[in-house]
C-alpha atoms as a PDB file:
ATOM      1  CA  UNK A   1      10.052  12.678  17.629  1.00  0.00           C
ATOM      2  CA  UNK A   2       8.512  14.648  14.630  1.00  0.00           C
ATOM      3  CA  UNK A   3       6.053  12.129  12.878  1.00  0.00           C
ATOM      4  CA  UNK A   4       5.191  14.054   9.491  1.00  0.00           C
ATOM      5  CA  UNK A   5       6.873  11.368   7.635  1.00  0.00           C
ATOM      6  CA  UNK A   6       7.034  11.178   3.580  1.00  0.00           C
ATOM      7  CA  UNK A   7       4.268  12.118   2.121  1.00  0.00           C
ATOM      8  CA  UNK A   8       3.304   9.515  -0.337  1.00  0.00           C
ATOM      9  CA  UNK A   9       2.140  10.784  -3.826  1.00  0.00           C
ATOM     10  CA  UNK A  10       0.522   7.962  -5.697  1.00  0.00           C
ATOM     11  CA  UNK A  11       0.187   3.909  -4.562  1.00  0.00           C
ATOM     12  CA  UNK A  12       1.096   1.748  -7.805  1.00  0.00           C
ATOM     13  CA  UNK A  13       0.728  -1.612  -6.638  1.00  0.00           C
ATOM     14  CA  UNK A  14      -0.235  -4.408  -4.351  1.00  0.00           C
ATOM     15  CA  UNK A  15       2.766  -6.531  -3.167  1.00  0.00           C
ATOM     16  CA  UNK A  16       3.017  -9.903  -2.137  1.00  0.00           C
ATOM     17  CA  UNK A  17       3.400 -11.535   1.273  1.00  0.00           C
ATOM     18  CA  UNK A  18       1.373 -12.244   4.159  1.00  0.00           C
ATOM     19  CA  UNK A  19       1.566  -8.312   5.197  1.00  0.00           C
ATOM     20  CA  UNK A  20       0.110  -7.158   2.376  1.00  0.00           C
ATOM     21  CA  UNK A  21       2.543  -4.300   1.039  1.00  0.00           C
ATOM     22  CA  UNK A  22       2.086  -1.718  -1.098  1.00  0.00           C
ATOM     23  CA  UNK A  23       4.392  -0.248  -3.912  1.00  0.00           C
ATOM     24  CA  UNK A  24       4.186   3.391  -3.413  1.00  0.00           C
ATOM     25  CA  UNK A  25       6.068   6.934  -4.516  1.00  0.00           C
ATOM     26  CA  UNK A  26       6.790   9.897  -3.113  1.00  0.00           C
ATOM     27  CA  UNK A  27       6.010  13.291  -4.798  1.00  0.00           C
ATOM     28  CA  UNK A  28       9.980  13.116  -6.441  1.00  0.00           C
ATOM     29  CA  UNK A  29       9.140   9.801  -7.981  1.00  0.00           C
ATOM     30  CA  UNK A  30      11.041   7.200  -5.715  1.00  0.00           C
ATOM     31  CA  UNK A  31       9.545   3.952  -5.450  1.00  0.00           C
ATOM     32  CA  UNK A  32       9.261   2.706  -1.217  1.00  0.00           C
ATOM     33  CA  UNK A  33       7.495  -0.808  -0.384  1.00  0.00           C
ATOM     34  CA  UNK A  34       5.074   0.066   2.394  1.00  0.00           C
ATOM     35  CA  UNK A  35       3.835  -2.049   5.547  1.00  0.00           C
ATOM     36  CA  UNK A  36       0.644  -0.331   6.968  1.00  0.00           C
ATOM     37  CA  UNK A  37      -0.428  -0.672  10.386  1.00  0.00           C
ATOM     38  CA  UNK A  38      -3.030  -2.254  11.110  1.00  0.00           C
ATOM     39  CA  UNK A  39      -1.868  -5.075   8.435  1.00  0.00           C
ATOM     40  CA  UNK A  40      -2.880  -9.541   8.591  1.00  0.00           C
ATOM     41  CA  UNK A  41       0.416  -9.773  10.644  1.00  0.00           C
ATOM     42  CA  UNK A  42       0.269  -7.122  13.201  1.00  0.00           C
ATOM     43  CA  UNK A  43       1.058  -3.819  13.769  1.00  0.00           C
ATOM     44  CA  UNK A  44       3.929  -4.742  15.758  1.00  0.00           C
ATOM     45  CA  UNK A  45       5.685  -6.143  12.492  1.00  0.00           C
ATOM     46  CA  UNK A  46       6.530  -2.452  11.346  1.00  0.00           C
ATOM     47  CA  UNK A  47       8.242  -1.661  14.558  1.00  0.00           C
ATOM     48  CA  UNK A  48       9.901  -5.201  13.659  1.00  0.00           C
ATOM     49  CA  UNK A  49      11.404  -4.030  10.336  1.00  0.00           C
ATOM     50  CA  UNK A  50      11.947  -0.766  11.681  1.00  0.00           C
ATOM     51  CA  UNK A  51      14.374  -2.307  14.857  1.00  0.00           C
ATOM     52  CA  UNK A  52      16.238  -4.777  12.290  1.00  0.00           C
ATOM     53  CA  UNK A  53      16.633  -2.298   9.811  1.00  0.00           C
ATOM     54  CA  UNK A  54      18.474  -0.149  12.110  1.00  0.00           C
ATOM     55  CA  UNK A  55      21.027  -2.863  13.594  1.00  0.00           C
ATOM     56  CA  UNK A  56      21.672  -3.518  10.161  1.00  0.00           C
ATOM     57  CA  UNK A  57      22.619  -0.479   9.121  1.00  0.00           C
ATOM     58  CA  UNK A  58      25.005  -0.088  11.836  1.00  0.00           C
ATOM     59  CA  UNK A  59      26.472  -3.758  10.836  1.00  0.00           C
ATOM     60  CA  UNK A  60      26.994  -2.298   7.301  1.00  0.00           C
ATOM     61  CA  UNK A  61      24.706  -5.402   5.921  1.00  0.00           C
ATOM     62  CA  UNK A  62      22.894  -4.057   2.972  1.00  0.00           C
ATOM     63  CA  UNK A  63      19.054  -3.636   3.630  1.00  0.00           C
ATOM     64  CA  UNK A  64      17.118  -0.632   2.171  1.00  0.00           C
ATOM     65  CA  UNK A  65      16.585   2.086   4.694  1.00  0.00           C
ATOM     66  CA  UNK A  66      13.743   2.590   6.351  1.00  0.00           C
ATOM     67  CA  UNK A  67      11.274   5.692   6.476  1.00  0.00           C
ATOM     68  CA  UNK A  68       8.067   7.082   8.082  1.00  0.00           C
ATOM     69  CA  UNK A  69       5.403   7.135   4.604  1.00  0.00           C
ATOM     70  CA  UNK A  70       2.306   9.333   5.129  1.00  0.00           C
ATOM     71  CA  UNK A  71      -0.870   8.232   3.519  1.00  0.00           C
ATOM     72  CA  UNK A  72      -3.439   9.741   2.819  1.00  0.00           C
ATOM     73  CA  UNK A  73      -6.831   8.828   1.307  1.00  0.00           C
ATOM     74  CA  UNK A  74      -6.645  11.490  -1.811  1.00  0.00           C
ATOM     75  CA  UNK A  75      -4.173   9.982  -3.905  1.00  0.00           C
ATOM     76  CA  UNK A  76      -3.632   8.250  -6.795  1.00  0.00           C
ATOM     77  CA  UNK A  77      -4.054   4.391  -7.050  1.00  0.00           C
ATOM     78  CA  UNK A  78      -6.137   4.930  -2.953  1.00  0.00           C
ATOM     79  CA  UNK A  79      -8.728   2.576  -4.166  1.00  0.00           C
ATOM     80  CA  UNK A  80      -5.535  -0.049  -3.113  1.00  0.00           C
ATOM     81  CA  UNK A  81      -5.899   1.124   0.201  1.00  0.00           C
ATOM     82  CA  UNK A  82      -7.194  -1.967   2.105  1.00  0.00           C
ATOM     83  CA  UNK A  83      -6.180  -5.636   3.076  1.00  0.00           C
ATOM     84  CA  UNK A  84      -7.854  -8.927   2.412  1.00  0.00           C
ATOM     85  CA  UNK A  85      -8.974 -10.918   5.165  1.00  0.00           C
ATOM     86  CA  UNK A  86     -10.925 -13.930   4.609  1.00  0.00           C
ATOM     87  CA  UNK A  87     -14.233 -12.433   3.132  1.00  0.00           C
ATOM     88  CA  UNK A  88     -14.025  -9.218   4.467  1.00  0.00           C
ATOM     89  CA  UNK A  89     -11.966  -5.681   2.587  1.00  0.00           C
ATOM     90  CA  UNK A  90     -10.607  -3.662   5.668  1.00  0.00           C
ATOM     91  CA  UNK A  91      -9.659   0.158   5.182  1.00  0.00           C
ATOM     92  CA  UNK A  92      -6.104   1.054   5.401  1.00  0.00           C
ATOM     93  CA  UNK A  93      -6.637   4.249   7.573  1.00  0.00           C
ATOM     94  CA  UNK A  94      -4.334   7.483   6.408  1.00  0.00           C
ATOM     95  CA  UNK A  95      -1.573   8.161   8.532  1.00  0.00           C
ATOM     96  CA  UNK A  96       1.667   7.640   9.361  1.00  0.00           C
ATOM     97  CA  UNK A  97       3.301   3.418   8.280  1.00  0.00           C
ATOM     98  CA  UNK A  98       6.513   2.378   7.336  1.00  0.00           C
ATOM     99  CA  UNK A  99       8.260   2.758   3.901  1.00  0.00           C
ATOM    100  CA  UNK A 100      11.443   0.118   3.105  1.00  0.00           C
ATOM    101  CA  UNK A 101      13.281   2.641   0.444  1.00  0.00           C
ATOM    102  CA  UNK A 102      13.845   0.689  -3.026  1.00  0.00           C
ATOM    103  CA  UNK A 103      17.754   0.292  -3.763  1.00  0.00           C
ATOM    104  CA  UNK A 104      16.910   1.131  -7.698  1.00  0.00           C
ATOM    105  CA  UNK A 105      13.724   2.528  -9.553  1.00  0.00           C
ATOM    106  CA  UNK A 106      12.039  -1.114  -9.858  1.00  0.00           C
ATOM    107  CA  UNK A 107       9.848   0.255 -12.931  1.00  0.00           C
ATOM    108  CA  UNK A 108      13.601   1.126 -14.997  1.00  0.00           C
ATOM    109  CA  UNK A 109      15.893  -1.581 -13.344  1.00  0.00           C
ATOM    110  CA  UNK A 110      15.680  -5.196 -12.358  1.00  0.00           C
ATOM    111  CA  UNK A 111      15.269  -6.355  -9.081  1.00  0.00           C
ATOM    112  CA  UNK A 112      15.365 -10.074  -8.729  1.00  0.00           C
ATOM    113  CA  UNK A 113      14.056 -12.040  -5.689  1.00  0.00           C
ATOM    114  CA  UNK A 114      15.398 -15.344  -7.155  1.00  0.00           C
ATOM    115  CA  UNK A 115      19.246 -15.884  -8.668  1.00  0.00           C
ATOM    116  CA  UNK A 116      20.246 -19.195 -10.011  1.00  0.00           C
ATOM    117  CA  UNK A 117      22.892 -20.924  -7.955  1.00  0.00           C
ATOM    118  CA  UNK A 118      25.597 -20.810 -10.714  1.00  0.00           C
ATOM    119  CA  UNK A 119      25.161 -16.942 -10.077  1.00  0.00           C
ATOM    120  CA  UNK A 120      25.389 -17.103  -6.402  1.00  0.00           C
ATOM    121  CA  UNK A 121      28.945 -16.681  -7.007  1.00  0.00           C
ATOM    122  CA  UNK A 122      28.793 -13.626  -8.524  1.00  0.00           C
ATOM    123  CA  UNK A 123      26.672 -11.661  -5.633  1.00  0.00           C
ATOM    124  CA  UNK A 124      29.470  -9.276  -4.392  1.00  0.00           C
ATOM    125  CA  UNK A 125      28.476  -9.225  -0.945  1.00  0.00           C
ATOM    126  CA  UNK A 126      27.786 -12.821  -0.491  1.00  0.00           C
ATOM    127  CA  UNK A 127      29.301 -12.169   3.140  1.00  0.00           C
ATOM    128  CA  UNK A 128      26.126 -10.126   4.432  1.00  0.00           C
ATOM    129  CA  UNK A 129      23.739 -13.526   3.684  1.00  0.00           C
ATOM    130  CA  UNK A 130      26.369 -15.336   6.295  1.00  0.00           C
ATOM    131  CA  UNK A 131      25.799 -12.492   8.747  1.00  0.00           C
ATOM    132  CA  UNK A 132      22.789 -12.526   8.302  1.00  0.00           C
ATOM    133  CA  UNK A 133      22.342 -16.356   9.112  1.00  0.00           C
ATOM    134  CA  UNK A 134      23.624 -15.106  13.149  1.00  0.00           C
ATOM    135  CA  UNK A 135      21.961 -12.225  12.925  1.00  0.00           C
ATOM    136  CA  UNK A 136      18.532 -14.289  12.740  1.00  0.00           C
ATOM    137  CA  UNK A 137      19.330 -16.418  15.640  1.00  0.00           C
ATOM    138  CA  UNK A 138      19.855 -13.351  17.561  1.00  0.00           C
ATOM    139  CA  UNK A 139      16.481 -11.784  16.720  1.00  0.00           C
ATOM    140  CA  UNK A 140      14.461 -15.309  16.061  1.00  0.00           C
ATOM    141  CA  UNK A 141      13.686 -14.411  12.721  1.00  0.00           C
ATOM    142  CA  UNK A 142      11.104 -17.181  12.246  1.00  0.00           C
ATOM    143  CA  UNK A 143      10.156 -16.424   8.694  1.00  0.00           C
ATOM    144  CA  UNK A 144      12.432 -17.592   5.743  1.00  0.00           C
ATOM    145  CA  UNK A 145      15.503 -15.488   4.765  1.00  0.00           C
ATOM    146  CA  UNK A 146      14.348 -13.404   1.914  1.00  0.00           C
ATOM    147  CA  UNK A 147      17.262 -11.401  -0.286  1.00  0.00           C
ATOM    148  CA  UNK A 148      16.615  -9.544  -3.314  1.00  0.00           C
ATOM    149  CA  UNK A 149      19.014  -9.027  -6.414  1.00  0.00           C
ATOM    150  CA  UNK A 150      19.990  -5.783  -8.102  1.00  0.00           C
ATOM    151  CA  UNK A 151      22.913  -5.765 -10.785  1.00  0.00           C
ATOM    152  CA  UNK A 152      25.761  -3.527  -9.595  1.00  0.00           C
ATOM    153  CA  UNK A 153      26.188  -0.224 -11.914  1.00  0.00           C
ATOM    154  CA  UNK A 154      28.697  -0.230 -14.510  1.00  0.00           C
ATOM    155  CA  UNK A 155      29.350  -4.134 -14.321  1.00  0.00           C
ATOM    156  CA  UNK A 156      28.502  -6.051 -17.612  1.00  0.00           C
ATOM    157  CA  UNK A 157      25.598  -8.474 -18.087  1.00  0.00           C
ATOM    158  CA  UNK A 158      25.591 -11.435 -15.675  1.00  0.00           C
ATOM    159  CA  UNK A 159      28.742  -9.802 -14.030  1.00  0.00           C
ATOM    160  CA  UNK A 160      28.063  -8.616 -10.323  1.00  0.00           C
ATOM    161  CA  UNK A 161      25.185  -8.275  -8.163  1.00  0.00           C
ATOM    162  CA  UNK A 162      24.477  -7.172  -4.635  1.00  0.00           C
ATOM    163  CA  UNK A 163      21.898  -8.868  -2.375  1.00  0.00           C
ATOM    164  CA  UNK A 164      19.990  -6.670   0.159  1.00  0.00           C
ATOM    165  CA  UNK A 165      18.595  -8.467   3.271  1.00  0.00           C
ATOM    166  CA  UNK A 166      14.584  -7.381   3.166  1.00  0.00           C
ATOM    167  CA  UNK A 167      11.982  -8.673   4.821  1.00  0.00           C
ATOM    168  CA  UNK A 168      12.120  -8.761   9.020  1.00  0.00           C
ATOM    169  CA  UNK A 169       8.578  -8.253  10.385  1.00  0.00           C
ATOM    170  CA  UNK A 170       8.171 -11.648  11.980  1.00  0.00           C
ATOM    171  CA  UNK A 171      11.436 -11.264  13.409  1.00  0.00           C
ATOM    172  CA  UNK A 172      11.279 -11.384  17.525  1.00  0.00           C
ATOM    173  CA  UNK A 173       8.886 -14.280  16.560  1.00  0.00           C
ATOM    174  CA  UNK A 174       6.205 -11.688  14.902  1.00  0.00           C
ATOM    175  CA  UNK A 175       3.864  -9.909  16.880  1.00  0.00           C
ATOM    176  CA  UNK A 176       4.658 -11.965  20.119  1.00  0.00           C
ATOM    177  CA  UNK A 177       8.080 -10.620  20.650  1.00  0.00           C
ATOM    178  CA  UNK A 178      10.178 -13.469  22.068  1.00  0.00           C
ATOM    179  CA  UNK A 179      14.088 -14.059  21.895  1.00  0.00           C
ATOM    180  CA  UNK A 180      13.477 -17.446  22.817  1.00  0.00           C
ATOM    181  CA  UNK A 181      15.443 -20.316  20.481  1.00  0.00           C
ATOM    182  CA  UNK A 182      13.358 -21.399  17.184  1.00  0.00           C
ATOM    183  CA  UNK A 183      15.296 -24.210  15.474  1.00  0.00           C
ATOM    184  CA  UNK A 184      16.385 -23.610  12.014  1.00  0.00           C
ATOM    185  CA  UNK A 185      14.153 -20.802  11.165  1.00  0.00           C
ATOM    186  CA  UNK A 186      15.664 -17.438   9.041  1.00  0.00           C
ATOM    187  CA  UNK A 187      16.968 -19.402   6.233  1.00  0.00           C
ATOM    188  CA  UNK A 188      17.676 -18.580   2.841  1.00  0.00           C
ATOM    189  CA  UNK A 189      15.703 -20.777   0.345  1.00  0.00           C
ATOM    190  CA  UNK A 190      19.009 -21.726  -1.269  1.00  0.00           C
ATOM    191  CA  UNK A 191      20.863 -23.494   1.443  1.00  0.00           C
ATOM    192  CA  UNK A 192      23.782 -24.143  -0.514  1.00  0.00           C
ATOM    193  CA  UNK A 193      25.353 -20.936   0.490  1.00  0.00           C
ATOM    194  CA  UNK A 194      25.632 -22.641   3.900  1.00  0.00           C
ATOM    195  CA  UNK A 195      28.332 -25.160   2.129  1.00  0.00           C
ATOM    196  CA  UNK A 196      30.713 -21.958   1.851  1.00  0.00           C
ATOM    197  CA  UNK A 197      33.638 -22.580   3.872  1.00  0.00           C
ATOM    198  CA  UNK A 198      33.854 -19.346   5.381  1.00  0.00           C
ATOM    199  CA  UNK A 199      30.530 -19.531   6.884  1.00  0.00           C
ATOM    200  CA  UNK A 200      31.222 -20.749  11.046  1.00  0.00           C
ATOM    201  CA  UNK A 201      34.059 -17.848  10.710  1.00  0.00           C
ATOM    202  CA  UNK A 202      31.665 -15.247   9.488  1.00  0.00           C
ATOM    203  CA  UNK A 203      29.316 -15.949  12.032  1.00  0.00           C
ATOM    204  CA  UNK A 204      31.245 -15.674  15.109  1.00  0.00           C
ATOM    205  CA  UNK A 205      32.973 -12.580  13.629  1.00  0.00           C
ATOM    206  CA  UNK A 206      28.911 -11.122  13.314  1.00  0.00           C
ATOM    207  CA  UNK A 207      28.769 -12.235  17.029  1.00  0.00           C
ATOM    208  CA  UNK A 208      31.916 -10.346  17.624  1.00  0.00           C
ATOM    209  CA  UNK A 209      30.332  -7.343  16.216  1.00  0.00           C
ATOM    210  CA  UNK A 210      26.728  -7.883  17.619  1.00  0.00           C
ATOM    211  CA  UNK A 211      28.077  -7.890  21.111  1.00  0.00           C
ATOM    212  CA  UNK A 212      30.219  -4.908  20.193  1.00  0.00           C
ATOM    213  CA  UNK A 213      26.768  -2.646  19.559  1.00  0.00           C
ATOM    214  CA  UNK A 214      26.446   0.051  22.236  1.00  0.00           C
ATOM    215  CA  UNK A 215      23.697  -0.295  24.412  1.00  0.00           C
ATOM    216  CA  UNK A 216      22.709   3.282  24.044  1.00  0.00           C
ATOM    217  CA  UNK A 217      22.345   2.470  20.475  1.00  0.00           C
ATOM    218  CA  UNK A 218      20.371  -0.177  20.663  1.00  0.00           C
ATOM    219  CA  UNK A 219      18.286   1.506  23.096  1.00  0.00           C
ATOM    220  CA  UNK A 220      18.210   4.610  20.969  1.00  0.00           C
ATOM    221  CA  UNK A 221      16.161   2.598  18.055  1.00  0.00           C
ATOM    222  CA  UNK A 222      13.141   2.893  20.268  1.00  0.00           C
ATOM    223  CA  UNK A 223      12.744   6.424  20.248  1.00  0.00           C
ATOM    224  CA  UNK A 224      12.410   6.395  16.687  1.00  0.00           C
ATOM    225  CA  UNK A 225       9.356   4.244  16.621  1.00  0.00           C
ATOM    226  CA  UNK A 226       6.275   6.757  16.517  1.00  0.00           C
ATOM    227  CA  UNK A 227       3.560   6.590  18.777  1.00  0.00           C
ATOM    228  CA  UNK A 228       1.100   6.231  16.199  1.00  0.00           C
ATOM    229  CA  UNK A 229       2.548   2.253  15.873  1.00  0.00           C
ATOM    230  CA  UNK A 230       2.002   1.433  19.363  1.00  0.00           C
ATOM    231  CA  UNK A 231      -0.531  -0.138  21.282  1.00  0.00           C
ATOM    232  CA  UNK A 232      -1.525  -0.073  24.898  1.00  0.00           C
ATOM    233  CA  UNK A 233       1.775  -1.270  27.079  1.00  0.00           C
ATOM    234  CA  UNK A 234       3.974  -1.491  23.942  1.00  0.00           C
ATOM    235  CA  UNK A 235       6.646   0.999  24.916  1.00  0.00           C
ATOM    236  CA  UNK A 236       7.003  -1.072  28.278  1.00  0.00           C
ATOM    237  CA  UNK A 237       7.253  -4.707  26.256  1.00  0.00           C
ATOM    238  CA  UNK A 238       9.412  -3.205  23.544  1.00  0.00           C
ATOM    239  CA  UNK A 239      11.620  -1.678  26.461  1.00  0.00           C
ATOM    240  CA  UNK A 240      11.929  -5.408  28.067  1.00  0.00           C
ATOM    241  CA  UNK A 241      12.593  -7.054  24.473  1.00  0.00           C
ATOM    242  CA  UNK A 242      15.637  -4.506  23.242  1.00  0.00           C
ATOM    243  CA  UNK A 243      17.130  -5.465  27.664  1.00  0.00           C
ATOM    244  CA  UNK A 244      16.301  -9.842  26.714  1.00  0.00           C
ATOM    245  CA  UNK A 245      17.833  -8.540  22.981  1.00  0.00           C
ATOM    246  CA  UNK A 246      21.236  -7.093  25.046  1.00  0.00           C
ATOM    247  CA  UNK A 247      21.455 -10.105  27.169  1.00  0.00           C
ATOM    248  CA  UNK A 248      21.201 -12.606  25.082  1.00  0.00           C
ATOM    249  CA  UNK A 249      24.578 -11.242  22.947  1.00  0.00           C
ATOM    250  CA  UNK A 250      26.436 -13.112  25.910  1.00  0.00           C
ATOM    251  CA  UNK A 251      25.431 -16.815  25.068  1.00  0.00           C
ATOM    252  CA  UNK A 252      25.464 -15.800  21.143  1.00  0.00           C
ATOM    253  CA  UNK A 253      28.554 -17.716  20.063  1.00  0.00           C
ATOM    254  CA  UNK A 254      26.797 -20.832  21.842  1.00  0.00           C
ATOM    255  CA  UNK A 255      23.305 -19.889  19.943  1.00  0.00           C
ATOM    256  CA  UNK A 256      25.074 -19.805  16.744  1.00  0.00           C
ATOM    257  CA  UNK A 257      27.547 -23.029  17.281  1.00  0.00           C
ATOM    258  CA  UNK A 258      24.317 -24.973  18.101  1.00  0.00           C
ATOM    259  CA  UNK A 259      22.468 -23.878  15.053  1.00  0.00           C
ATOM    260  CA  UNK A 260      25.471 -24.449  12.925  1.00  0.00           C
ATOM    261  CA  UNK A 261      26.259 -28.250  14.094  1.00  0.00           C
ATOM    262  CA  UNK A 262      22.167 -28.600  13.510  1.00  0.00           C
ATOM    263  CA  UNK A 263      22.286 -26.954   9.505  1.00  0.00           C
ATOM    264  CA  UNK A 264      24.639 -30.079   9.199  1.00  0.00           C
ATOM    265  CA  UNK A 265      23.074 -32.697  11.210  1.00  0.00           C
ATOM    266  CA  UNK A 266      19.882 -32.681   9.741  1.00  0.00           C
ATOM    267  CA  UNK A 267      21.116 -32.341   6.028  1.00  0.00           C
ATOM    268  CA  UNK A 268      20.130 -28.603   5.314  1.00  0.00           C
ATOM    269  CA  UNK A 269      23.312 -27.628   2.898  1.00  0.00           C
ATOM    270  CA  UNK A 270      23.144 -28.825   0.194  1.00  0.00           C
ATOM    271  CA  UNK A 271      24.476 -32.383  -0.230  1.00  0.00           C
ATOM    272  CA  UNK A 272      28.700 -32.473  -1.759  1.00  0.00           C
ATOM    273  CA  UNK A 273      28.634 -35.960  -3.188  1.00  0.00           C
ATOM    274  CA  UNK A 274      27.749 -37.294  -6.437  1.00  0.00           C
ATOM    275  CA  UNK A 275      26.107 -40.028  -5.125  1.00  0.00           C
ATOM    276  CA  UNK A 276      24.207 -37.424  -2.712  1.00  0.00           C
ATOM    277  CA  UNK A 277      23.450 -35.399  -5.227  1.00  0.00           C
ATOM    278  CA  UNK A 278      21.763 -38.212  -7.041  1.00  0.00           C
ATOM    279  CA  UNK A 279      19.867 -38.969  -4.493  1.00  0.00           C
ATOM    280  CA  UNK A 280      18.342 -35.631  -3.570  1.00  0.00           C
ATOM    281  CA  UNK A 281      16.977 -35.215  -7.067  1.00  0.00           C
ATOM    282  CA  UNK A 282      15.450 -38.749  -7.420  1.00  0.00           C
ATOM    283  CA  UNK A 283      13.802 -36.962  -3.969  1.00  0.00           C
ATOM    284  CA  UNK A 284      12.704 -34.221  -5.463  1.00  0.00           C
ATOM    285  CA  UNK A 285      11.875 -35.853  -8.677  1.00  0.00           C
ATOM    286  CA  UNK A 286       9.347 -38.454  -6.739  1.00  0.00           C
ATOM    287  CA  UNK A 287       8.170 -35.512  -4.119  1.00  0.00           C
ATOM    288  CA  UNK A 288       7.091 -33.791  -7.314  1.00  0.00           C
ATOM    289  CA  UNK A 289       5.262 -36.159  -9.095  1.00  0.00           C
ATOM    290  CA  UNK A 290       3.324 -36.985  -5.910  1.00  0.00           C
ATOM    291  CA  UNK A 291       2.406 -33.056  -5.534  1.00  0.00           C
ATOM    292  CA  UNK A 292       1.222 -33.359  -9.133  1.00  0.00           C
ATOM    293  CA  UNK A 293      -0.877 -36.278  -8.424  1.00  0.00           C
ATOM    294  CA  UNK A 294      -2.689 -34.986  -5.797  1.00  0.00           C
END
């Protein structure tokens, strides 16, 4: 596949996160966060994003598109280009990463990585964070579930928002590439969402259409991935995760059932009692003042 990517006009900003993003435009002005390879988590994590991102897509769940970013060292704001690692600055070489497209301009329109709950209600596509909650156990997404906010056009203040799933280097468990089970990993800081009562029927219906993916479009994703991303062997071990990825949509409904009785065993929705309730912030409340004590 051609590799000459977007060529990336000016770097604005360090991000945050463990992969050390940048905040980057092209030469028409639109704003992309970029992974680079070679970043703290792994090269691998690109090809991550780039995978999810895809299957996404195809399950209509809202997640900024993905795009091949060219980098070069003569550009505005290149004095950005490196990571922290410990003591040491490493050089981001120039070349061809990964570029998550933002929704909206993020220097002329909010984008919010944090709603409060009473707003929850108003995110339009609330559906896509339940998806998104199978989804995870079918790629052991082993980081948190991380959603950002944009206001939908034309609604008025405090009105409507979308959420857009972002985020999915460490799924496949990160660098290592595994399917295997993880526990309650992948979810969204806010676990009241799980409380929604058309959360188990969401999530087999995303099984439904998980298991309904073509394999030749699953398999497809791989020839996107350019060869400057992959290491010795990697086209082999990505080859054998995307055939454990395909069987593993068989025992999906079980995956999910089992992490769905577990969200409510161990307490992880939020609690629907007063009394409960109560108790969770006297919790919190003591949790707190210990953290500020020590």
């Amino acid at each position: 596949m051609p590799t000459m990517g977007v060529a990336v006009a000016s770097i604005a900003r360090r991000m945050r996160g463990g992969s050390q993003a940048l905040l980057v435009r092209d030469r028409a002005g639109k704003a992309y966060v970029a992974k680079c390879i070679g970043n703290p988590q792994g090269t691998r994590t690109l090809i991550n994003e780039w995978i999810v991102s895809r299957l996404l897509q195809y399950l209509r769940v809202s997640t900024p598109a993905v795009h091949l970013l060219r980098i070069e060292n003569e550009v505005p704001g290149s004095e950005l280009l490196e990571f922290h690692m410990g003591n040491q600055r490493v050089p981001i070489a120039p070349g061809i990463h990964l570029g998550s497209r933002c929704p909206v301009d993020p220097d002329r329109k909010a984008i919010f990585d944090f709603l409060p709950r009473r707003m929850l209600r108003n995110v339009v596509n609330l559906p896509d964070l339940f998806l998104s909650f199978a989804f995870d156990r079918w790629v052991n997404q082993i980081d948190s579930r991380q959603v950002i906010f944009i206001r939908e056009r034309s609604s008025p203040p405090g009105a409507a928002f979308r959420a857009y799933v972002i985020d999915h280097g460490l799924s496949f468990g990160g660098s290592r590439w595994t399917v295997s089970e993880s526990g309650l990993t992948g979810l969204f800081h806010d676990r009241s969402i799980y409380d929604d009562p058309r959360l188990e029927t969401a999530c087999h219906e995303a099984v439904d259409c998980i298991r309904d993916i073509p394999e030749e479009r699953l398999f497809a994703v791989q020839q996107e991935i350019p060869m400057e991303w992959l290491g010795a062997g990697d086209r082999e071990e990505m080859t054998k995760l995307l055939q454990l990825l395909c069987a593993r949509r068989s025992k999906l409904h079980l995956i999910v059932d089992r992490a769905l009785r577990q969200l409510r065993e161990t307490g992880a929705t939020a609690p629907k009692s007063p009394e409960a309730k109560i108790l969770l912030c006297t919790l919190l409340l003591a949790y707190q003042s210990v953290h500020r004590a020590l």
